[in-house]
Protein backbone atom coordinates (compact mmCIF):
# COMPACT_ATOMS: atom_id res chain seq x y z
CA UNK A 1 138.78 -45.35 -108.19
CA UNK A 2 136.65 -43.33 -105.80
CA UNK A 3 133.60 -44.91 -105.82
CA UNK A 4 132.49 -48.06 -103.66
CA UNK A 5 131.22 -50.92 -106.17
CA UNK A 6 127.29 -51.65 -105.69
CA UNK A 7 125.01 -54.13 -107.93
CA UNK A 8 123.80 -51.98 -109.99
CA UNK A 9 125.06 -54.15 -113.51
CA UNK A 10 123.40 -56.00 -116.38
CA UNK A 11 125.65 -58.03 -117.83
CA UNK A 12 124.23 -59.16 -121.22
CA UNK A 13 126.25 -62.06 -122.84
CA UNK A 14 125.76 -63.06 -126.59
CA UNK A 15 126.80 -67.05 -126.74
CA UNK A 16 127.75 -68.89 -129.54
CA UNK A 17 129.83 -72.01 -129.52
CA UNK A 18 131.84 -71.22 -126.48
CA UNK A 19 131.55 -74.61 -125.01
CA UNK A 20 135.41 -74.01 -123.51
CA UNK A 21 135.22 -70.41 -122.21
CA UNK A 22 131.55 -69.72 -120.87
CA UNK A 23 131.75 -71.47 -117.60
CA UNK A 24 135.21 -69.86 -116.44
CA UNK A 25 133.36 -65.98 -117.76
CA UNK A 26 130.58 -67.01 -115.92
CA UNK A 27 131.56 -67.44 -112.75
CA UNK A 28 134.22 -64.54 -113.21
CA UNK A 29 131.62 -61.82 -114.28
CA UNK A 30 129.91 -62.91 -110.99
CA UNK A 31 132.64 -62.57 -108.73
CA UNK A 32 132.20 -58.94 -109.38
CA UNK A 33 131.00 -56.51 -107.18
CA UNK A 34 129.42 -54.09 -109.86
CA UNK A 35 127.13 -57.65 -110.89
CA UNK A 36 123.44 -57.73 -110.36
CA UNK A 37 122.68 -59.44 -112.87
CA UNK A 38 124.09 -61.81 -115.51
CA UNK A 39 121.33 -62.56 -119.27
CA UNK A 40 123.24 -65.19 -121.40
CA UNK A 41 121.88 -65.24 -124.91
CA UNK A 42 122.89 -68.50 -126.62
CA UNK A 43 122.26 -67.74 -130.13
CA UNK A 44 121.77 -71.56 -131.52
CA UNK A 45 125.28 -73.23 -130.05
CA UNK A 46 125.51 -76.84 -131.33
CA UNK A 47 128.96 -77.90 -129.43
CA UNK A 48 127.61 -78.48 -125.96
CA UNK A 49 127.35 -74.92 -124.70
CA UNK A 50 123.62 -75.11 -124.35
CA UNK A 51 123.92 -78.24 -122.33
CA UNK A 52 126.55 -76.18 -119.65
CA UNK A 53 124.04 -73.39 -119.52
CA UNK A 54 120.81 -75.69 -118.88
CA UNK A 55 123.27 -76.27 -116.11
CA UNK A 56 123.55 -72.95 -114.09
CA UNK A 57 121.72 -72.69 -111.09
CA UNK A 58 122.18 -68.96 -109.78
CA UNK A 59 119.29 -66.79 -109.49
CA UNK A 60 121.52 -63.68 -110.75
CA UNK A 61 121.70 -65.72 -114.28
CA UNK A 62 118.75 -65.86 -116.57
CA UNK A 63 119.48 -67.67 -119.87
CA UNK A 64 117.62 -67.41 -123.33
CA UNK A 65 117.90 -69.75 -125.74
CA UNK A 66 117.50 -68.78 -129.87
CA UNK A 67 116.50 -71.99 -131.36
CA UNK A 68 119.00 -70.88 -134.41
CA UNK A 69 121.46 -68.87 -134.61
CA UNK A 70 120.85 -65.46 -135.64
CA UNK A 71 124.24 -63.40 -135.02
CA UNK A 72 125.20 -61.16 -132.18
CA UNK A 73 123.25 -58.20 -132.91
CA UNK A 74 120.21 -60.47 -132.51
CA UNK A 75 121.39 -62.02 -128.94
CA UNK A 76 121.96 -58.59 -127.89
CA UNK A 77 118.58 -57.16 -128.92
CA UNK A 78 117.26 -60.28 -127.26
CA UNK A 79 119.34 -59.22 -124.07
CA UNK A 80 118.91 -55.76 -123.54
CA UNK A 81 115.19 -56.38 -123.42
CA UNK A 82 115.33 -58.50 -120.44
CA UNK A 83 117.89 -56.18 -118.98
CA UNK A 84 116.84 -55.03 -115.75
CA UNK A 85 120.14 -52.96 -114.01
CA UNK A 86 120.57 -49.22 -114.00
CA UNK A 87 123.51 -50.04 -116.00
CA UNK A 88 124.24 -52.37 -119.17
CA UNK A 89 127.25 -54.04 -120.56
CA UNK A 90 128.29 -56.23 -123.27
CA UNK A 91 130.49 -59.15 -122.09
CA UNK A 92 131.47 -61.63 -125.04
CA UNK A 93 131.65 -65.50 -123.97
CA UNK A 94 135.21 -65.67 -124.57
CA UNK A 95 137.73 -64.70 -122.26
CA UNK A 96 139.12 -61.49 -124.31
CA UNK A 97 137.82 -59.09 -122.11
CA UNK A 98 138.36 -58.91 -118.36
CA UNK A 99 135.63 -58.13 -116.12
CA UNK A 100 138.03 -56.82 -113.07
CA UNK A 101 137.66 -53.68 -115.27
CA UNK A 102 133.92 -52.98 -115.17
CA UNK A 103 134.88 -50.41 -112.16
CA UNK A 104 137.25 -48.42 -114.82
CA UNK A 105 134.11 -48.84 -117.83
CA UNK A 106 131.28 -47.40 -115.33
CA UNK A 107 133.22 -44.90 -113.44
CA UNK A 108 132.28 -42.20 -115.98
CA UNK A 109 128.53 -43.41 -115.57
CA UNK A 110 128.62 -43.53 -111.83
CA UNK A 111 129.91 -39.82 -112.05
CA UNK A 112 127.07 -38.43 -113.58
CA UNK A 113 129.54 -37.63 -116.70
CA UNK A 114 128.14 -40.03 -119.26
CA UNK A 115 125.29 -41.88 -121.17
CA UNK A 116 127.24 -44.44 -122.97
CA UNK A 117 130.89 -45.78 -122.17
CA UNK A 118 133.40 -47.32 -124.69
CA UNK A 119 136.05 -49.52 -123.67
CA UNK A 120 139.22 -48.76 -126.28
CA UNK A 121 141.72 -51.12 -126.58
CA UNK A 122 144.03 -48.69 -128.08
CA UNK A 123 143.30 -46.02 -125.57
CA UNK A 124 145.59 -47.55 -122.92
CA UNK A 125 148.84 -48.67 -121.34
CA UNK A 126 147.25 -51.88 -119.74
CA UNK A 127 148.30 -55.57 -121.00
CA UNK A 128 147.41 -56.18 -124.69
CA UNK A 129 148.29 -59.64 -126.46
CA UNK A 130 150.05 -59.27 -129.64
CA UNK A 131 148.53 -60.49 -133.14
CA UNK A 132 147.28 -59.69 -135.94
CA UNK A 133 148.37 -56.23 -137.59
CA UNK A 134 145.55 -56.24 -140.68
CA UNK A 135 142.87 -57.02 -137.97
CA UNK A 136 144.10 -54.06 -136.02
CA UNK A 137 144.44 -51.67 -139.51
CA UNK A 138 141.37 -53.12 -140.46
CA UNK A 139 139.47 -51.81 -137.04
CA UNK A 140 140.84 -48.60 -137.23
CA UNK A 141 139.76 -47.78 -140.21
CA UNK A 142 136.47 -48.74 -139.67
CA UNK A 143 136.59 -46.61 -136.46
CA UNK A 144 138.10 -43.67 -138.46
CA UNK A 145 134.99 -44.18 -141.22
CA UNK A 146 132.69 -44.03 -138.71
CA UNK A 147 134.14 -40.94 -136.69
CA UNK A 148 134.11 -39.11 -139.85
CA UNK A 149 130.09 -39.96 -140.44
CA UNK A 150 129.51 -39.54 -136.90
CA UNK A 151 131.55 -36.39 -135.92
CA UNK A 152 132.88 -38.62 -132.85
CA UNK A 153 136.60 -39.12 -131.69
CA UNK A 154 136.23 -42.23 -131.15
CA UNK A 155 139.40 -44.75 -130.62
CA UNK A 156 137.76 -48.10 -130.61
CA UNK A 157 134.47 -48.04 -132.06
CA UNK A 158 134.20 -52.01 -132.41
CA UNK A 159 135.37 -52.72 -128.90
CA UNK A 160 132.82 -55.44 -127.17
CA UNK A 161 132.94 -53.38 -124.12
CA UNK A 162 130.22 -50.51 -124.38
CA UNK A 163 128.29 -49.65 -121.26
CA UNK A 164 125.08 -47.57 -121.18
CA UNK A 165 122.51 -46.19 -119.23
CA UNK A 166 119.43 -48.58 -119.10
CA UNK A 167 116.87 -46.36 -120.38
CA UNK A 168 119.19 -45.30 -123.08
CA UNK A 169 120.67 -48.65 -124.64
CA UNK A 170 116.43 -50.00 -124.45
CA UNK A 171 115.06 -46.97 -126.20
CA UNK A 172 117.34 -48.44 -129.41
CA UNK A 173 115.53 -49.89 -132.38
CA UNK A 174 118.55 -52.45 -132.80
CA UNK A 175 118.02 -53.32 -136.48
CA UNK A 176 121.45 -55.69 -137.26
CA UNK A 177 121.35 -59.16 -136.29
CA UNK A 178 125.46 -59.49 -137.06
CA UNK A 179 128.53 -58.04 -136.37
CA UNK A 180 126.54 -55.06 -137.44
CA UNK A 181 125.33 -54.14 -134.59
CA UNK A 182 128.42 -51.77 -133.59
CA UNK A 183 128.50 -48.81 -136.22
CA UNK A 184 124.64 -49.12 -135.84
CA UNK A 185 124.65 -48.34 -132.08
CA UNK A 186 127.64 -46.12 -132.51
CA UNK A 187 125.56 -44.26 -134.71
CA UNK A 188 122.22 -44.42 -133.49
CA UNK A 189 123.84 -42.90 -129.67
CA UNK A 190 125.75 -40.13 -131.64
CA UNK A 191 122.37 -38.94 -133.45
CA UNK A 192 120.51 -39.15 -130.14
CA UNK A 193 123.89 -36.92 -128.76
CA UNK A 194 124.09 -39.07 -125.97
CA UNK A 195 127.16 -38.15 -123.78
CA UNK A 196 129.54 -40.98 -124.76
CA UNK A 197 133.31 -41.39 -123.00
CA UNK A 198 135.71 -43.61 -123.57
CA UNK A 199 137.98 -45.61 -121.02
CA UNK A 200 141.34 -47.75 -121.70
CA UNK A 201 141.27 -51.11 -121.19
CA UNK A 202 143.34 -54.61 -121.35
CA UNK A 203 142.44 -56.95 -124.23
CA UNK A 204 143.69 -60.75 -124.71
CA UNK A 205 142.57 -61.61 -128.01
CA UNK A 206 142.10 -64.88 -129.68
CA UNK A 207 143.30 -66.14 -132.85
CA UNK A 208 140.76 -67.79 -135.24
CA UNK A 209 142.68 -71.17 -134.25
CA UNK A 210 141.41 -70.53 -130.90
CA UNK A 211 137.70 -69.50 -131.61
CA UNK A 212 137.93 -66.22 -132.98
CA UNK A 213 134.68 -65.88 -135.24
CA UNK A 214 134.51 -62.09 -136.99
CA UNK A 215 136.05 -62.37 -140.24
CA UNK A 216 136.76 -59.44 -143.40
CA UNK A 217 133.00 -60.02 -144.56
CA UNK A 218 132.05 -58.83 -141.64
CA UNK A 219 134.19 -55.33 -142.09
CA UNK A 220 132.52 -55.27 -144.99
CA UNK A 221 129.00 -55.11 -143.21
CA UNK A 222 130.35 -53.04 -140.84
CA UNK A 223 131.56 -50.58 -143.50
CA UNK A 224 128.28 -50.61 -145.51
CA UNK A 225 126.32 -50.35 -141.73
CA UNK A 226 128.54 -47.04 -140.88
CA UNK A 227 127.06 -45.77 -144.60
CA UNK A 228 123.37 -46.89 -143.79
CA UNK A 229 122.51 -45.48 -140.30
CA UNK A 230 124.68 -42.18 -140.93
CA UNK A 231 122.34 -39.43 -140.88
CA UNK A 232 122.45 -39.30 -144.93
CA UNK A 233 121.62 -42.93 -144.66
CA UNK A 234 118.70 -42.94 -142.62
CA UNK A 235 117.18 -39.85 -144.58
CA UNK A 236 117.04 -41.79 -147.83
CA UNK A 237 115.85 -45.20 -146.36
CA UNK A 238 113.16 -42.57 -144.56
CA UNK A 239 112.30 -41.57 -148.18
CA UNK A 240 112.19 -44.91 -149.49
CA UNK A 241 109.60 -46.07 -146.74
């Protein structure tokens, strides 16, 4: 990659029983040079997470505690706000994604090329671990559902690894508090025709065994979400207001 790394990246983490994992992310989001900024979200953990994150002392990390939990589209709303980079990213607690790639998400940001960057899991040769096939159909169907309400090409629309423009990801009215949350924003960018690209990158998922939390109800959400913000959707709940 061409260009130099510079601070120029919110990092917005949404936390939820990752007692294990959230230390080790921590301190490897920070190690990168693209970092200015790391807000943790801790959406109502009850097995000790909130006790490591009273625990940080680093004046790039602000933390937010939810009283309850709420779900990840609610962290993330919570987030963005306090978001303060020219650039914003999601990072999950876990350790499926690897921030050593936020050079290869922002590139097409830091060319001038796009608005909103996708990390696709199944757009590229890097390292992917190997499990479950019906979690894999079941994403790419609701990626293919959503292209075709959408008019996107999209590879990976539920990847945890979408980048955007500041003033573009905080003029969103994020209304899902879930798992929701990606065909809303999928949607919600494509409407506003934001220029959206997508990069490949690694993935090293977890099994549920290991802490793995999005289950089929959640496709289902997902799948009704992809009806309700699709530009049909939001005209009738318009005429319902």
């Amino acid at each position: 990659m061409s260009t130099s790394p510079r601070r120029c990246l919110s990092v917005v983490v949404p936390c939820y029983n990752e007692h294990a994992t959230v230390a080790t992310l921590l301190r490897r989001v920070l190690d990168s040079e693209w970092v200015t900024e790391v807000v943790i979200v801790d959406d109502g953990s009850t097995d000790g997470t909130r006790e490591v994150l009273e625990g940080i002392a680093d004046e790039r990390v602000q933390v937010v505690f939810h009283e309850r939990n709420q779900g990840k589209g609610a962290a993330l709303r919570t987030g963005f706000a306090k978001a303060s980079g020219e650039y914003v990213i999601v990072q999950d607690a876990d350790l499926e994604y690897d921030p050593d790639e936020y050079g290869l998400v922002l590139e097409p940001l830091e060319s001038g090329l796009a608005d909103v960057v996708y990390g696709s899991r199944f757009l590229s040769a890097r390292p992917h671990r190997v499990l479950y096939f019906w979690h894999s159909l079941g994403n790419r169907l609701l990626t293919l559902t959503s292209n075709m309400f959408t008019d996107l090409n999209l590879t990976d629309m539920e990847t945890c690894y979408k980048a955007f423009r500041r003033h573009v990801i905080q003029s969103v009215d994020i209304e899902e508090d879930r798992f929701g949350f990606e065909p809303e924003i999928t949607a919600k960018v494509a409407a506003r025709r934001c220029r959206i690209y997508e990069v490949g990158i690694s993935y090293s998922g977890r099994t549920y065994d290991e802490g793995k939390k999005i289950g089929w109800r959640d496709g289902v959400r997902a799948m009704a979400c992809i009806l309700k913000y699709s530009p049909i959707g939001t005209r009738l709940r318009r005429l319902a207001r």
